[in-house]
Protein backbone atom coordinates (compact mmCIF):
# COMPACT_ATOMS: atom_id res chain seq x y z
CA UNK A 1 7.00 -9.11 10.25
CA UNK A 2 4.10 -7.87 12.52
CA UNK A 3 1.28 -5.52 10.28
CA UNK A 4 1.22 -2.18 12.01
CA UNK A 5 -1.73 -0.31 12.96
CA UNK A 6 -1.30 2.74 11.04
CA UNK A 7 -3.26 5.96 11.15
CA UNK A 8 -4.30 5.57 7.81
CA UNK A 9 -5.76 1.90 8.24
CA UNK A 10 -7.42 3.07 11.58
CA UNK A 11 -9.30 5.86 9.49
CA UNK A 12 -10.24 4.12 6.37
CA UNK A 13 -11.78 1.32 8.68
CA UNK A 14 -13.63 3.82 10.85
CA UNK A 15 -14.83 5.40 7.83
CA UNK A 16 -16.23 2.36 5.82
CA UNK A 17 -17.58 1.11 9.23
CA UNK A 18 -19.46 4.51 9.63
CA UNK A 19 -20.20 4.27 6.24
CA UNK A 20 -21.96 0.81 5.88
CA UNK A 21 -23.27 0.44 9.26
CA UNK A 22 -26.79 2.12 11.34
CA UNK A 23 -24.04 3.41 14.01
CA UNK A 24 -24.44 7.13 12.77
CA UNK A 25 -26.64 7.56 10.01
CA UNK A 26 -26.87 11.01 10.15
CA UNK A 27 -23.37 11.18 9.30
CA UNK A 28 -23.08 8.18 7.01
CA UNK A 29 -23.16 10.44 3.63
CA UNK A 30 -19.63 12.45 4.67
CA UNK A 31 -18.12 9.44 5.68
CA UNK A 32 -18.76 8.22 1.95
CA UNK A 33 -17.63 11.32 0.52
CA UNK A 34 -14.73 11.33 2.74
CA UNK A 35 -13.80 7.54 2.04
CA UNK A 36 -14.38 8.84 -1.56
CA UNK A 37 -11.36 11.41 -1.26
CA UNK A 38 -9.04 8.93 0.59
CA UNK A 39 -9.67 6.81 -2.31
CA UNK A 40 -9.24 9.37 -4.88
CA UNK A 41 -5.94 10.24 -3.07
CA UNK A 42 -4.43 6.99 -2.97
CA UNK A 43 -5.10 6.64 -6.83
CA UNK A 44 -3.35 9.83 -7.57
CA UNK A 45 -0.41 8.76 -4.98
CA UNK A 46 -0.04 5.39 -7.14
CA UNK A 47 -0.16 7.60 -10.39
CA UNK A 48 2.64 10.22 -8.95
CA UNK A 49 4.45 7.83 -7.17
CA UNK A 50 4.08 3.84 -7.88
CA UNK A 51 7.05 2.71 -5.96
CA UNK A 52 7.40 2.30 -2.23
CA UNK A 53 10.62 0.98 0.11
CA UNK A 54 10.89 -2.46 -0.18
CA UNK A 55 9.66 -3.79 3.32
CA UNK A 56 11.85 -6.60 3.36
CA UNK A 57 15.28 -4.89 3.62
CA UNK A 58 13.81 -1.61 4.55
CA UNK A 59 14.36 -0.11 1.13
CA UNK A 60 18.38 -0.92 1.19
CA UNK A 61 18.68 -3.36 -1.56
CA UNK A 62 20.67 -5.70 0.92
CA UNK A 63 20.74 -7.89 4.21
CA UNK A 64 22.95 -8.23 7.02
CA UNK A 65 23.82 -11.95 6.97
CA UNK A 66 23.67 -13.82 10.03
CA UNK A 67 26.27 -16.21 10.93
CA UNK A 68 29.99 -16.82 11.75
CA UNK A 69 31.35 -14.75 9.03
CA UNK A 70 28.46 -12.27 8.53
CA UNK A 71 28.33 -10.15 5.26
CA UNK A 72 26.15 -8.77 2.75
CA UNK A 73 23.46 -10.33 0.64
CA UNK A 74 21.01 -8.74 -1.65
CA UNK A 75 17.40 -8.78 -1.32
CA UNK A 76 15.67 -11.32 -3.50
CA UNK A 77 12.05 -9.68 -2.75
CA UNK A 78 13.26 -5.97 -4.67
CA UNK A 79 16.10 -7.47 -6.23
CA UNK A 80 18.72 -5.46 -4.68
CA UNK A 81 16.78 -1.91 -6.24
CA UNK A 82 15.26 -1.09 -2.51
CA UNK A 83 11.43 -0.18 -4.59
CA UNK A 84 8.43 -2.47 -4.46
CA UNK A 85 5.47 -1.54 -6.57
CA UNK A 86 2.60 -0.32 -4.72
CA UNK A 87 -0.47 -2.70 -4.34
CA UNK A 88 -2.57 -0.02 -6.26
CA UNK A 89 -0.57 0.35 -9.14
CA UNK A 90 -0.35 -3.56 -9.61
CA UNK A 91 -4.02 -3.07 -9.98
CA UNK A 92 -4.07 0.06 -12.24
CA UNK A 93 -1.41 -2.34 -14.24
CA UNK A 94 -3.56 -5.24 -14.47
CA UNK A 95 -6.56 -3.06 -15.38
CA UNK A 96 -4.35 -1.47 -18.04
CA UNK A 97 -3.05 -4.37 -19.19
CA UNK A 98 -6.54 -6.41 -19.93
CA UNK A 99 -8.07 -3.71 -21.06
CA UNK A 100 -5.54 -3.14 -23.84
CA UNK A 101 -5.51 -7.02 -24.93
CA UNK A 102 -9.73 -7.04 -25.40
């Protein structure tokens, strides 16, 4: 599967760009505070909502088989529940998780 160019990627990478680079220093301190709230936002997203679609099957628990007699199979990568675990809330989990065991 190709990675998209989403809006969201496109503006986090202008902003850290802005952010850490001499191209517009007058402007470099709201880029940080805006690359601050995007941040902030995406933590809060993970806490309200850790699960996304499963981007192998497209959040249907199940493949189309290919072949002569075609059918059904469920998806190994979500097993068959259609929700992944977003990459932020594996690290929130990890965090969690350490930090409890020390």
């Amino acid at each position: 599967m190709k990675p998209r160019n989403t809006p969201a990627l496109v503006l986090t990478t202008t902003l850290t760009i802005v952010t850490f680079s001499d191209i517009a220093p007058q402007v470099s301190g709201y880029t940080g505070a805006a690359l601050g709230a995007l941040g902030g936002g995406y933590v809060l997203a993970c806490a309200a909502f850790p699960f996304r679609p499963c981007r192998a099957c497209r959040g249907m628990g199940r493949h189309l088989s290919r072949g002569v007699f075609g059918g059904i199979r469920l998806c190994t990568a979500c097993k068959a529940t259609g929700l992944q675990l977003r990459a932020g809330r594996k690290a929130w989990n990890y965090l969690r998780r350490t930090r409890r065991t020390r």
